[in-house]
Structures are given as C-alpha cells and as structure tokens.
C-alpha atoms as a PDB file:
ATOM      1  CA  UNK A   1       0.000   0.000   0.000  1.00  0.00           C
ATOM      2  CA  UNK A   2       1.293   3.513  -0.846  1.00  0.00           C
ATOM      3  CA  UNK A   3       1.737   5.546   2.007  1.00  0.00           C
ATOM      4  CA  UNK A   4       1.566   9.320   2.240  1.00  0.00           C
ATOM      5  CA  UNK A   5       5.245  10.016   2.584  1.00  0.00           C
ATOM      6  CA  UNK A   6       5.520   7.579  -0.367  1.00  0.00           C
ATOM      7  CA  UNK A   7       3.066   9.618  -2.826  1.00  0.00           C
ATOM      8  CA  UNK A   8       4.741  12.953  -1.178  1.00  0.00           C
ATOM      9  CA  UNK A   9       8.117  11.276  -2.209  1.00  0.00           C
ATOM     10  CA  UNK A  10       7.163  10.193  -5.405  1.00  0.00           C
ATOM     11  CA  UNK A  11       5.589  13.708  -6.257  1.00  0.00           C
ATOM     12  CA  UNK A  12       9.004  15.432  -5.074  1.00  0.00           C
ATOM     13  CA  UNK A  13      10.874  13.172  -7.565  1.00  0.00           C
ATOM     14  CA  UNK A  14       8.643  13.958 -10.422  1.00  0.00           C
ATOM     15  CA  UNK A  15       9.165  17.780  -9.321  1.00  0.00           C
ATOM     16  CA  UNK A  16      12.683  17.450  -9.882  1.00  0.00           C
ATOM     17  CA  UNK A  17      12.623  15.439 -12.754  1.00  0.00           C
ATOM     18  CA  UNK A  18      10.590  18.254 -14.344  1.00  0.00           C
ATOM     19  CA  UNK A  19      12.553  20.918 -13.052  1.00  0.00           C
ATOM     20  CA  UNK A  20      13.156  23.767 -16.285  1.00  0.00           C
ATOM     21  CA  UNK A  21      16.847  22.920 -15.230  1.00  0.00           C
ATOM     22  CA  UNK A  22      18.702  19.810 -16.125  1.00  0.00           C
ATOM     23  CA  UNK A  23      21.012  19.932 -13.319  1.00  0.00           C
ATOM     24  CA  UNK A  24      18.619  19.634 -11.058  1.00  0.00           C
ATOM     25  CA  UNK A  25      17.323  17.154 -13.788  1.00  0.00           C
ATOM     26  CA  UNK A  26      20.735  15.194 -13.703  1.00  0.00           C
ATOM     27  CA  UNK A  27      21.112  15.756  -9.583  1.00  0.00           C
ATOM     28  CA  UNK A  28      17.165  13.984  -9.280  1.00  0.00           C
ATOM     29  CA  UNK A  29      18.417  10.849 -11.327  1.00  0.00           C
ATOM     30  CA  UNK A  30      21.548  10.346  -9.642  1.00  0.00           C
ATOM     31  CA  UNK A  31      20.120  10.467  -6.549  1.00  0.00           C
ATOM     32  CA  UNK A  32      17.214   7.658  -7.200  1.00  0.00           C
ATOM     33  CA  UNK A  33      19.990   5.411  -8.559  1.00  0.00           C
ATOM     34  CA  UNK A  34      22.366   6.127  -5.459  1.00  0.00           C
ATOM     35  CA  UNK A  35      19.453   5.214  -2.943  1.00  0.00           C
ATOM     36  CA  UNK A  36      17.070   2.715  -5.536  1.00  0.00           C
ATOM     37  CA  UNK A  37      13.679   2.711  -4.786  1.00  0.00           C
ATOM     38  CA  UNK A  38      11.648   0.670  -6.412  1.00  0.00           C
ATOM     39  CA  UNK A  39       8.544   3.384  -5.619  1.00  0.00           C
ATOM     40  CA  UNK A  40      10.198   5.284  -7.855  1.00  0.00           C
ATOM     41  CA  UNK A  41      10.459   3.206 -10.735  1.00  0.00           C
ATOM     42  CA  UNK A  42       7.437   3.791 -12.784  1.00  0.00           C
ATOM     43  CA  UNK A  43       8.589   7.923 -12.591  1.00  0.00           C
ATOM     44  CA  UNK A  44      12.166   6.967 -13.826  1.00  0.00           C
ATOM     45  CA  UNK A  45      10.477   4.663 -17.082  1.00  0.00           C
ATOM     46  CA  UNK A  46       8.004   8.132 -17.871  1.00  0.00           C
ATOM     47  CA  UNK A  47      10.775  10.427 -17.899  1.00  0.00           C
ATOM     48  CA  UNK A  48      13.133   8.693 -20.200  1.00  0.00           C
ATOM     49  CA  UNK A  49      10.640   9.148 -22.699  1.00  0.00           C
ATOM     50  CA  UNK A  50      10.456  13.203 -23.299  1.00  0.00           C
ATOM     51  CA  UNK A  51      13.720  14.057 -20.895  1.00  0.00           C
ATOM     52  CA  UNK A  52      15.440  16.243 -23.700  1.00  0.00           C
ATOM     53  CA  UNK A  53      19.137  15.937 -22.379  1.00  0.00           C
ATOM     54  CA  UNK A  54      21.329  13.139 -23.312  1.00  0.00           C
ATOM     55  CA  UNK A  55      23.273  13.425 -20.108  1.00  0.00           C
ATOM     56  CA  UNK A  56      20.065  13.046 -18.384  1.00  0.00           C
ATOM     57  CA  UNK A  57      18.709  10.406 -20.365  1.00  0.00           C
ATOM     58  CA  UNK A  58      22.112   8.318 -19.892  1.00  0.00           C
ATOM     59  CA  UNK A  59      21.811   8.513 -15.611  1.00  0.00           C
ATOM     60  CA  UNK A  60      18.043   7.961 -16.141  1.00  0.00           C
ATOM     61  CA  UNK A  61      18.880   4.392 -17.638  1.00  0.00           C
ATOM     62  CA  UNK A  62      21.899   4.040 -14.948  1.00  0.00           C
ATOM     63  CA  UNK A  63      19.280   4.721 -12.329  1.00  0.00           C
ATOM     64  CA  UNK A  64      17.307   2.374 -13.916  1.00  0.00           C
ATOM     65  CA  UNK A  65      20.098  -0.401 -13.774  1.00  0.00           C
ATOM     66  CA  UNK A  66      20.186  -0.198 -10.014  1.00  0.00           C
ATOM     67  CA  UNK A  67      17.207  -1.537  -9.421  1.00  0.00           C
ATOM     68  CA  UNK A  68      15.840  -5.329  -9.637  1.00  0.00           C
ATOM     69  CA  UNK A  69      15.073  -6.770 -12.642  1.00  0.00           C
ATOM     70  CA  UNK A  70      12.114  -7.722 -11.609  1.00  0.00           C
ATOM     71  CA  UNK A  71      10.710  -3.978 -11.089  1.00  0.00           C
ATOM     72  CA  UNK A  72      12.323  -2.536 -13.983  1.00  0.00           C
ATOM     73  CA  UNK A  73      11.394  -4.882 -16.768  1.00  0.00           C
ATOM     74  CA  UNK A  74       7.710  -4.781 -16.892  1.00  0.00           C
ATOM     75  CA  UNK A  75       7.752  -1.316 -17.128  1.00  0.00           C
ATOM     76  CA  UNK A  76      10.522  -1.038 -20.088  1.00  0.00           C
ATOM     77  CA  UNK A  77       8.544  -3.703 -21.991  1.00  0.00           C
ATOM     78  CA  UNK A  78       5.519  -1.745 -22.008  1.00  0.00           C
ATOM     79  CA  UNK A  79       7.527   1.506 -23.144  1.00  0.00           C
ATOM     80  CA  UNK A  80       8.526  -1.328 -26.391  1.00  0.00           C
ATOM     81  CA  UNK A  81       4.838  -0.505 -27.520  1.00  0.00           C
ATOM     82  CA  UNK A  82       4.439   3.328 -26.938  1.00  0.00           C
ATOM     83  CA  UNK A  83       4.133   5.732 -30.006  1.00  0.00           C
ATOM     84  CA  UNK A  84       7.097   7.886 -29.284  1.00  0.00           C
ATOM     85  CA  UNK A  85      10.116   6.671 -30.567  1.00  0.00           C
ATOM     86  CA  UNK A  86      12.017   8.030 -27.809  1.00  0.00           C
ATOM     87  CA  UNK A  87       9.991   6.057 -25.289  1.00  0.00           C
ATOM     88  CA  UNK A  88      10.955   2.790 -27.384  1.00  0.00           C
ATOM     89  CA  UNK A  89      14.548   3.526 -28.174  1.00  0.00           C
ATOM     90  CA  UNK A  90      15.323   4.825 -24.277  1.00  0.00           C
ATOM     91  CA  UNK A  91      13.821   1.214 -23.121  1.00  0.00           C
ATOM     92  CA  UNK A  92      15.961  -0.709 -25.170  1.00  0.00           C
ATOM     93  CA  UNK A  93      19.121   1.467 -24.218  1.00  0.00           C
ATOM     94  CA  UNK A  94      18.129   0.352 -20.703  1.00  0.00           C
ATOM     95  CA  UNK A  95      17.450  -3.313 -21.313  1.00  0.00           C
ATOM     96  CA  UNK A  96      20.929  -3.307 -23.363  1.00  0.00           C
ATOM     97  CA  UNK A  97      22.590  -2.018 -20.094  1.00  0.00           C
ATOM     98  CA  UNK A  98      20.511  -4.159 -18.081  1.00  0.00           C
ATOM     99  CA  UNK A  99      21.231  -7.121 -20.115  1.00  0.00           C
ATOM    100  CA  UNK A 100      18.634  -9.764 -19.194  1.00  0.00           C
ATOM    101  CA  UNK A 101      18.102 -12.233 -21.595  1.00  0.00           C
ATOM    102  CA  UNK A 102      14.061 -12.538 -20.231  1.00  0.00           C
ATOM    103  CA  UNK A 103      13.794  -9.086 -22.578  1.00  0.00           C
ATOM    104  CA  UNK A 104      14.517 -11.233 -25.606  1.00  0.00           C
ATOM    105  CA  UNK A 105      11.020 -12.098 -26.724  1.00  0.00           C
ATOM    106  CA  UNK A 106      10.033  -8.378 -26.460  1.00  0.00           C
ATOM    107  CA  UNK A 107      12.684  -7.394 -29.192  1.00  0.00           C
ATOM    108  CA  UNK A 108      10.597  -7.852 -32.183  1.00  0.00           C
ATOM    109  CA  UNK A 109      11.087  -7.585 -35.821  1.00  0.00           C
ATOM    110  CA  UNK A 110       9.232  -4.771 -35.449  1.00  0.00           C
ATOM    111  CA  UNK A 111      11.389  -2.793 -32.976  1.00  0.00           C
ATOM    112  CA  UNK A 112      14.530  -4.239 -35.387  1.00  0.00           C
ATOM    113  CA  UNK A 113      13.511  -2.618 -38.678  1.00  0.00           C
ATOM    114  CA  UNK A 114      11.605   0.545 -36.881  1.00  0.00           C
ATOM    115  CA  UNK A 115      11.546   3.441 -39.345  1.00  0.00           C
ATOM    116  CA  UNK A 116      13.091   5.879 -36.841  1.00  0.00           C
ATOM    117  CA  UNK A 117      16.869   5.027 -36.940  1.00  0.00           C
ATOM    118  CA  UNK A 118      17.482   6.131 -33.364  1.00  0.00           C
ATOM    119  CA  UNK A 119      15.142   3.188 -32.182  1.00  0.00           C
ATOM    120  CA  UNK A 120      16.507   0.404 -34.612  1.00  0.00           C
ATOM    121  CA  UNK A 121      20.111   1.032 -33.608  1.00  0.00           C
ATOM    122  CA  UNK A 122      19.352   0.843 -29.856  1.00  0.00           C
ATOM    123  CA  UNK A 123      17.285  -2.242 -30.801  1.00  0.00           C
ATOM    124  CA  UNK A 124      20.254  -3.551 -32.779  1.00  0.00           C
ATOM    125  CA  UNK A 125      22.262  -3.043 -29.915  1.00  0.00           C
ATOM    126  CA  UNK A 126      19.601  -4.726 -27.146  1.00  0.00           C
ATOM    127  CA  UNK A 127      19.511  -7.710 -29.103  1.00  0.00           C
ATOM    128  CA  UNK A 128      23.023  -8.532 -29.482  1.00  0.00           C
ATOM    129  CA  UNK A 129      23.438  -8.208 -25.834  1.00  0.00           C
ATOM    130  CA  UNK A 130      20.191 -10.756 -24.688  1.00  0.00           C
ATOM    131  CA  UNK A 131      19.678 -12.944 -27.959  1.00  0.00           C
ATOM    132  CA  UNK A 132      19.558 -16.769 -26.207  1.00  0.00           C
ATOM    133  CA  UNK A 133      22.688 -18.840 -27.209  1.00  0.00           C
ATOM    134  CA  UNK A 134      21.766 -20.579 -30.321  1.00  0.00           C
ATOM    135  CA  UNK A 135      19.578 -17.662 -31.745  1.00  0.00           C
ATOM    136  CA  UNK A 136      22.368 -15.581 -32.957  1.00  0.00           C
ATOM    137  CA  UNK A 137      21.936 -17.027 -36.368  1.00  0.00           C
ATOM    138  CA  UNK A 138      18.559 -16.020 -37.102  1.00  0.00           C
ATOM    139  CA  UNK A 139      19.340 -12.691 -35.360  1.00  0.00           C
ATOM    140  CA  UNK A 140      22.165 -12.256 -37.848  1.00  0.00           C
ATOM    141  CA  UNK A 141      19.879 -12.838 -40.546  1.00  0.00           C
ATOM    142  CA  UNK A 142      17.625 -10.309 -39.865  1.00  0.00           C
ATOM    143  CA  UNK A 143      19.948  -7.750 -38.942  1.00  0.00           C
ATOM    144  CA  UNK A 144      21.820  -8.268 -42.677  1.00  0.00           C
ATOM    145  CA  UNK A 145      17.893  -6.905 -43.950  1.00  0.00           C
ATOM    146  CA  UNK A 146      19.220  -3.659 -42.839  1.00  0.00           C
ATOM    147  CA  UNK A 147      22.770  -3.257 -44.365  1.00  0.00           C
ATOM    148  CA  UNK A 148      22.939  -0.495 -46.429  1.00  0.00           C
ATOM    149  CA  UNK A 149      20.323   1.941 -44.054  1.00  0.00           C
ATOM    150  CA  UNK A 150      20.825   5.275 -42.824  1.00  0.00           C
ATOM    151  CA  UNK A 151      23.850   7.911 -43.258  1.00  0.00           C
ATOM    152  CA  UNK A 152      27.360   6.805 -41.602  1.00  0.00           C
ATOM    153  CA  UNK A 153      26.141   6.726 -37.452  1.00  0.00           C
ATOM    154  CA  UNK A 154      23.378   4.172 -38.082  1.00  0.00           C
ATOM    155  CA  UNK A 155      25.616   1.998 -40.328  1.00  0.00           C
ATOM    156  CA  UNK A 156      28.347   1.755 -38.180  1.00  0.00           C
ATOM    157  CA  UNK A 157      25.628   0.901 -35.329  1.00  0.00           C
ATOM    158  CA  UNK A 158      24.607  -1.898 -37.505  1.00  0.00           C
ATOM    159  CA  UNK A 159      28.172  -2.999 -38.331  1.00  0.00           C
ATOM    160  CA  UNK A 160      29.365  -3.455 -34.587  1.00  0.00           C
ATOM    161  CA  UNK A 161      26.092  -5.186 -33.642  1.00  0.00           C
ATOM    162  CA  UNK A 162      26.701  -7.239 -36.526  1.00  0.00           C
ATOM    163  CA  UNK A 163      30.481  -8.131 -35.345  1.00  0.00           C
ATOM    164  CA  UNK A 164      29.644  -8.275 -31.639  1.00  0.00           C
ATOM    165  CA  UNK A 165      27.513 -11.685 -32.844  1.00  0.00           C
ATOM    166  CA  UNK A 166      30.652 -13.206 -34.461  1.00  0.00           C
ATOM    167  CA  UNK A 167      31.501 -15.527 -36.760  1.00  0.00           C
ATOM    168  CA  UNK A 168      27.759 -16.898 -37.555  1.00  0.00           C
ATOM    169  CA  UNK A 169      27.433 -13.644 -39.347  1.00  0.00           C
ATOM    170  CA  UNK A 170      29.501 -14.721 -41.821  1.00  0.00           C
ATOM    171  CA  UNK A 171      27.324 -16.587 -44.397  1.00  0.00           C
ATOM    172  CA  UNK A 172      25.057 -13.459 -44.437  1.00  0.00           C
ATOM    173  CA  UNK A 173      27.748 -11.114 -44.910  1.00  0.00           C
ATOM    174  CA  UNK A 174      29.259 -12.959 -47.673  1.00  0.00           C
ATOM    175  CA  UNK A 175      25.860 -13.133 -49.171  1.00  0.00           C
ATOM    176  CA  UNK A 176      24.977  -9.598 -49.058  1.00  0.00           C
ATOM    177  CA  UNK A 177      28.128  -8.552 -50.947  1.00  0.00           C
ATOM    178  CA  UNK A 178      26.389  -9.694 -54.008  1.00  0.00           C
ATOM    179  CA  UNK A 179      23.275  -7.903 -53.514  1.00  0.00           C
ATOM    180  CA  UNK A 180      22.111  -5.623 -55.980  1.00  0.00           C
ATOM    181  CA  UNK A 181      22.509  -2.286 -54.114  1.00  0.00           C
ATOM    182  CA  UNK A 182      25.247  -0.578 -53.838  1.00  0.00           C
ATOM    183  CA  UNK A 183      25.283   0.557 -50.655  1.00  0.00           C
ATOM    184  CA  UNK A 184      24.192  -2.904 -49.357  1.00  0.00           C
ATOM    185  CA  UNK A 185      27.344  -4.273 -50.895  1.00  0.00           C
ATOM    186  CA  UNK A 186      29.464  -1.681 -49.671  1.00  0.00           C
ATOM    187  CA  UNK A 187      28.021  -1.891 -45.909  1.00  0.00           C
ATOM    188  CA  UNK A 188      28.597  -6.204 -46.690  1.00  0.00           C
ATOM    189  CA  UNK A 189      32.028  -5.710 -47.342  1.00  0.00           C
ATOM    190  CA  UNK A 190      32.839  -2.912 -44.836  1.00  0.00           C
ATOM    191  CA  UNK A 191      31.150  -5.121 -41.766  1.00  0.00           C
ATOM    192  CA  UNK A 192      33.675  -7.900 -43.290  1.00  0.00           C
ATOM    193  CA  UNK A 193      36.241  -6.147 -42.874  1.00  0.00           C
ATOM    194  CA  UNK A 194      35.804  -5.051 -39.292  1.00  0.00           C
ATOM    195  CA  UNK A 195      35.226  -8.644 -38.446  1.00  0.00           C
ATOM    196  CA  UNK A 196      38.362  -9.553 -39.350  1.00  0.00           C
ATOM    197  CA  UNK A 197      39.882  -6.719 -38.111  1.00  0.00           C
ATOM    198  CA  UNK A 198      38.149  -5.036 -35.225  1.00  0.00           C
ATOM    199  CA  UNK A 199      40.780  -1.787 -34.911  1.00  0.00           C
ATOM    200  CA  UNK A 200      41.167  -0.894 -38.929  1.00  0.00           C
ATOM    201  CA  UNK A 201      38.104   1.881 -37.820  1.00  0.00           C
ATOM    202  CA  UNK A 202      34.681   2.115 -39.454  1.00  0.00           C
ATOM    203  CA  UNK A 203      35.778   4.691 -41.730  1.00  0.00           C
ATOM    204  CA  UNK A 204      38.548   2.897 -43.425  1.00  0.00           C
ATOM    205  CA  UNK A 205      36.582  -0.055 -43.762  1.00  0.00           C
ATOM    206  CA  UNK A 206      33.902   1.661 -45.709  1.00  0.00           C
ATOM    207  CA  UNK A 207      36.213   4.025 -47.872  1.00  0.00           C
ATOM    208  CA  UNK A 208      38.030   0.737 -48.463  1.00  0.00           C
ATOM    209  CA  UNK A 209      34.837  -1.333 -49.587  1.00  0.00           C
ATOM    210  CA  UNK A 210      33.605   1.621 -51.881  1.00  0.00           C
ATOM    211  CA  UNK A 211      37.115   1.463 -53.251  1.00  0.00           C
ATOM    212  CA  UNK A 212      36.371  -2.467 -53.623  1.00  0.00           C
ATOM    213  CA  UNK A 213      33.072  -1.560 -55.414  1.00  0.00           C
ATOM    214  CA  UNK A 214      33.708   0.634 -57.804  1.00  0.00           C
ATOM    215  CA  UNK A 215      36.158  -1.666 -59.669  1.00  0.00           C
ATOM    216  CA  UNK A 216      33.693  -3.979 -59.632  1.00  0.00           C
ATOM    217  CA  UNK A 217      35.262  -6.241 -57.047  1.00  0.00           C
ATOM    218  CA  UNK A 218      31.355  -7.811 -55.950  1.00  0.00           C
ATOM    219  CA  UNK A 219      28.457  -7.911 -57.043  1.00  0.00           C
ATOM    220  CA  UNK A 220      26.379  -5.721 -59.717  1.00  0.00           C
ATOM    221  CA  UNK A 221      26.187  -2.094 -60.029  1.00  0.00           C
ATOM    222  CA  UNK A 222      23.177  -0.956 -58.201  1.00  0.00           C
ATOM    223  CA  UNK A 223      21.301   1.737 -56.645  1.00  0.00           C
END
C-alpha cells in the first residue's frame, strides 16, 4: 500500500525530474539510482521518454540499472509498444545495459527494422546483448535486412552489432556482398572487414569497400 510520505516522495521526484533545469534534472536521477527505490520506478520509465538531455537520459537508464530486474522490466517492456520513438529507443538502451536475456522475446522484428533510426540502432544493440545462445543465427539474418540503411552513425551501429555476434554472421555477410545495391554491398564488405579486423576503424573499412566496389570487385552495379 502507498503511504503518504511515499506519494509525497514520489511527487518530489517527479518535481525534480521536471525541473526547467537539467542539473537539477541530472542531480534527481543520480540520486534515485544512489538510494534505488523501487517506488520510484514507474517515474524513472516516464521520464526517459520526453527528458530532452542526453546526459540526463544516460543517468536515467543508470538509475534504472540499479534496481531489480524484476521492477524494472515490466515497465521497459511496455515503453517497447508506446508511439514515441524516444519512449521505445530509451527502453531498449536500458534493457541493453541491463542485459537480461528474459527481454529477448520483447525485441521484435518490429522494434529491429523501426523506421526511426534512433530506435533500430538501440534495438540492434539490445539484441546482441540478450539474444539466447543458439539464436544468434537467425538474429544475424535479420539484422543483414538492414545493411545499407541510414547515413554513416546508423551503419556503423549496424556494423558493430553485426560483429559483436561473431563468426555466424559470416554466411550473411558474404551473401549480401552480391546484392544488388550498392550501398548494401558496400556496408557487406565494410562489416567484413571489421570482423576480421576489429581496430582498422569504421571509416577505413567503408572508404576501403567503396574502393572495392567501384572496380567492380562484388556484385552488380546498383542503386
């Protein structure tokens, strides 16, 4: 049962986390995670979804990960189905950091392909981190659907979720190097590289596969 001082606490929280003034913003969130609560859960989960800083955001989710599983999850699932893409992409930063493989289920297709790139790569990056052992295949195989997408941030998101799975992406690498788009093939061959060589840098491995590319070294030219 919640208590008085409980709803006054809960209310002073939500005050803070409000405040016009992100320090006090940043000072609110560091101080739920220092002491965890689980009262104050529920506030933490709403605010990651329209807090505006980044610094915020980032000690929302840490304040987040100091608290059971079993109080956090429910609540970052449900965020999975809001509307507001930052809702959806701030839950899956958590469960990434949280890294409990019961979130697994709730990382859909869906979430993986979502049209707003900020919520794919954070789902790219949840999935890696919970997929159950023997599932990394399949996950590999969707993830290849995406090669290609986005400007330079959102590929290279998709290339180190990609290599974080390991060899088994191998097969759909090599496959995707003969796709008919360019920029698939180019993403392919970049992601290949980095595989094989984690510290030649995302850039290189890129400017190195459109090198590749262009003298017609896989594939057909495409769009």
């Amino acid at each position: 049962m919640t208590t008085g001082q409980d709803t006054d606490a809960i209310r002073a929280l939500q005050g803070h986390l409000e405040d016009g003034r992100s320090s006090v913003r940043l000072r609110a969130a560091l101080a739920a995670g220092t002491t965890p609560e689980p009262r104050f859960v529920d506030k933490l989960v709403e605010r990651c979804a329209v807090e505006p800083d980044f610094f915020v955001r980032e000690m929302l989710t840490w304040a987040l990960t100091r608290h059971p599983v079993s109080v956090t999850l429910p609540g970052l699932l449900r965020e999975l189905r809001s509307e507001q893409a930052q809702a959806r992409s701030q839950a899956l930063h958590t469960l990434s950091k949280i890294g409990d493989r019961q979130a697994w289920p709730a990382i859909t297709r869906a979430l993986l392909t979502d049209a707003d790139d900020e919520v794919a790569r954070s789902a790219w990056r949840a999935a890696v981190v919970v997929v159950p052992e023997g599932q990394e295949s399949g996950l590999a195989s969707l993830l290849a659907t995406q090669l290609g997408r986005g400007e330079r941030e959102t590929q290279l998101s998709l290339s180190q979720a990609l290599v974080a799975l390991g060899e088994v992406v191998r097969p759909v690498l090599r496959t995707a190097t003969t796709a008919p788009a360019q920029r698939v093939r180019t993403h392919a061959l970049a992601t290949e590289r980095l595989l094989r060589d984690p510290d030649a840098g995302f850039e290189f491995a890129i400017e190195e596969a459109k090198r590749f590319v262009a003298l017609g070294g896989a594939g057909q030219e495409g769009r």
